[in-house]
C-alpha atoms as a PDB file:
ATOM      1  CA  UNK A   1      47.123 103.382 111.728  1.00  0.00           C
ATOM      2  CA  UNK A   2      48.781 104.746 114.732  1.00  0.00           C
ATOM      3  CA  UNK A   3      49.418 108.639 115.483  1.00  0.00           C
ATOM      4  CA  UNK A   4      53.390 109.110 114.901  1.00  0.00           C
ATOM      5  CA  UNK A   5      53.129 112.802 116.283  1.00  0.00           C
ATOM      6  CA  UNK A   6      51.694 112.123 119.482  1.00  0.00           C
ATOM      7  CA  UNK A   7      53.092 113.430 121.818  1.00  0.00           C
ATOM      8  CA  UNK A   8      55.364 115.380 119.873  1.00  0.00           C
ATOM      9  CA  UNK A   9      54.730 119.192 118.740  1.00  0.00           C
ATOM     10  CA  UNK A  10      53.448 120.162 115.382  1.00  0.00           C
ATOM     11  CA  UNK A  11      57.185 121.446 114.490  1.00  0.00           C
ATOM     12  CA  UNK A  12      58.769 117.683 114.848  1.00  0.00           C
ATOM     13  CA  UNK A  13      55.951 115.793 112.828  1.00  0.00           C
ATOM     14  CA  UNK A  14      56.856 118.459 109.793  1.00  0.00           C
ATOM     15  CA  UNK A  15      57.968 116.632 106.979  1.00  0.00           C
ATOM     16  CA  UNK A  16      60.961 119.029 105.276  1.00  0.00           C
ATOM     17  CA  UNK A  17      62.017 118.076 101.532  1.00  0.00           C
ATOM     18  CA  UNK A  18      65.157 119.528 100.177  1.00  0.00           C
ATOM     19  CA  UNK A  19      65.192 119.796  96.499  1.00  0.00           C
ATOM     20  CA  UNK A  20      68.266 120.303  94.612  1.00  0.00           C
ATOM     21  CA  UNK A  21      68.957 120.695  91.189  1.00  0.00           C
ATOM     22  CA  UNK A  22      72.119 120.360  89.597  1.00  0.00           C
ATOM     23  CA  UNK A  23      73.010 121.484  85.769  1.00  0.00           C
ATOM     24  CA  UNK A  24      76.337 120.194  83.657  1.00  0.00           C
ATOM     25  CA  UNK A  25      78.092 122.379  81.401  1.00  0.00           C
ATOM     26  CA  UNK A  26      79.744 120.733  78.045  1.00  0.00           C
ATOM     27  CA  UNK A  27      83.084 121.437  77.667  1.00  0.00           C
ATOM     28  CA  UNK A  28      84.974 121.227  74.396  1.00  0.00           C
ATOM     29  CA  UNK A  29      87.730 119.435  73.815  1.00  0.00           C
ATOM     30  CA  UNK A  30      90.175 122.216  73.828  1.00  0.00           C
ATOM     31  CA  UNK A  31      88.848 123.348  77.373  1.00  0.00           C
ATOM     32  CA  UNK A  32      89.414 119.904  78.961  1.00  0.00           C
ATOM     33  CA  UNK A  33      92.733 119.952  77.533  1.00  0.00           C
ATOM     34  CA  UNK A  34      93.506 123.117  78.868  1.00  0.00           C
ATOM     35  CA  UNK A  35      92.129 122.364  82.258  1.00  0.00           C
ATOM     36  CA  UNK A  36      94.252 119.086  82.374  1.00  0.00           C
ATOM     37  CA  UNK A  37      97.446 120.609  81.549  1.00  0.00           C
ATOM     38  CA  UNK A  38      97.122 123.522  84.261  1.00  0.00           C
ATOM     39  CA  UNK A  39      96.281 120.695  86.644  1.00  0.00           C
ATOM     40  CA  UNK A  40      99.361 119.046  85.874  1.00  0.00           C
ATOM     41  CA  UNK A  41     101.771 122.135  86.108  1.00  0.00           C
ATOM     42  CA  UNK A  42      99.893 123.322  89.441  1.00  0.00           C
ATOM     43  CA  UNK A  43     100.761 118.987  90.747  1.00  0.00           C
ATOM     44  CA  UNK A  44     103.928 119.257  89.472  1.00  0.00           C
ATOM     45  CA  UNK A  45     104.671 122.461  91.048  1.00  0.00           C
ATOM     46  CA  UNK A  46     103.446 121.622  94.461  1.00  0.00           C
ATOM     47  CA  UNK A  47     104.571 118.015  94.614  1.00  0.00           C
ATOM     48  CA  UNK A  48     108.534 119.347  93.604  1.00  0.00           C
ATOM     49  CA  UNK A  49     108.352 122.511  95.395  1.00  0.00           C
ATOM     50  CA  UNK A  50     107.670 121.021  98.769  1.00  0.00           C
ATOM     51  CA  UNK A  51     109.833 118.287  97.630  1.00  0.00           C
ATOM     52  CA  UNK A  52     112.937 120.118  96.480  1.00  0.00           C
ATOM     53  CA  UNK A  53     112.381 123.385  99.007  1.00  0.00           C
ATOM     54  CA  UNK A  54     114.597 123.443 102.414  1.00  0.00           C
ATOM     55  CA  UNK A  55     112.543 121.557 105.615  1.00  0.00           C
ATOM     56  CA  UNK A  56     113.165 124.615 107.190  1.00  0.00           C
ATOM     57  CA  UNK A  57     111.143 126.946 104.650  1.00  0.00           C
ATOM     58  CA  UNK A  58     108.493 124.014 104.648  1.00  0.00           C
ATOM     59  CA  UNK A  59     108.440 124.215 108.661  1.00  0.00           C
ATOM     60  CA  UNK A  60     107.804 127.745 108.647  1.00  0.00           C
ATOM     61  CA  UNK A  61     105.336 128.155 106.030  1.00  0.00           C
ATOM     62  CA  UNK A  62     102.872 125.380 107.892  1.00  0.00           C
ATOM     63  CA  UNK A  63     103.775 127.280 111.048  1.00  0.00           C
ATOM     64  CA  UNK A  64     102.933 130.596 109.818  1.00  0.00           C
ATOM     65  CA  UNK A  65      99.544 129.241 108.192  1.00  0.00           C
ATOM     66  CA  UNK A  66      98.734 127.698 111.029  1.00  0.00           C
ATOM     67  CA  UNK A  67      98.809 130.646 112.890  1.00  0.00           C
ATOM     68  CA  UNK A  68      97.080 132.360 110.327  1.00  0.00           C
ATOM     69  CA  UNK A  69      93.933 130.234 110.758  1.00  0.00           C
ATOM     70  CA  UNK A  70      94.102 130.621 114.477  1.00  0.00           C
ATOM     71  CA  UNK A  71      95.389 127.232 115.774  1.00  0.00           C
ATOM     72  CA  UNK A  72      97.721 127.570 118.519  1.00  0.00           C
ATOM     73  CA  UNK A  73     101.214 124.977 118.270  1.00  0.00           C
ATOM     74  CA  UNK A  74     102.910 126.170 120.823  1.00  0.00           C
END
């Protein structure tokens, strides 16, 4: 069987294994009710707010938050 690491340093022949573990929570029916319906007024809210407000406030507000994360536009 041939050497893989030669050549190489002990730090690049390491083998590294992430392990992750992941858990589910059970939600009752009640919750996932709930949970759907907010999802649906927060939708609703953004898809007729930005599609009922003035181009101008829309134009601003992207501008602004823009800025606010540091990207120049101008």
């Amino acid at each position: 069987m041939p050497d893989l690491g030669k050549g190489f340093p002990d730090a690049c022949t390491e083998v590294v294994m992430a392990v992750s573990n992941t858990s589910s929570i059970t939600l009752s029916a009640s919750d996932r009710l709930i949970a759907g319906v907010l999802a649906l007024l927060l939708g609703g809210f953004l898809v007729f707010g930005a599609g009922l407000a003035n181009s101008a406030v829309l134009h601003d507000t992207a501008h602004d938050t823009r800025h606010s994360y540091g990207f120049p536009c101008h």
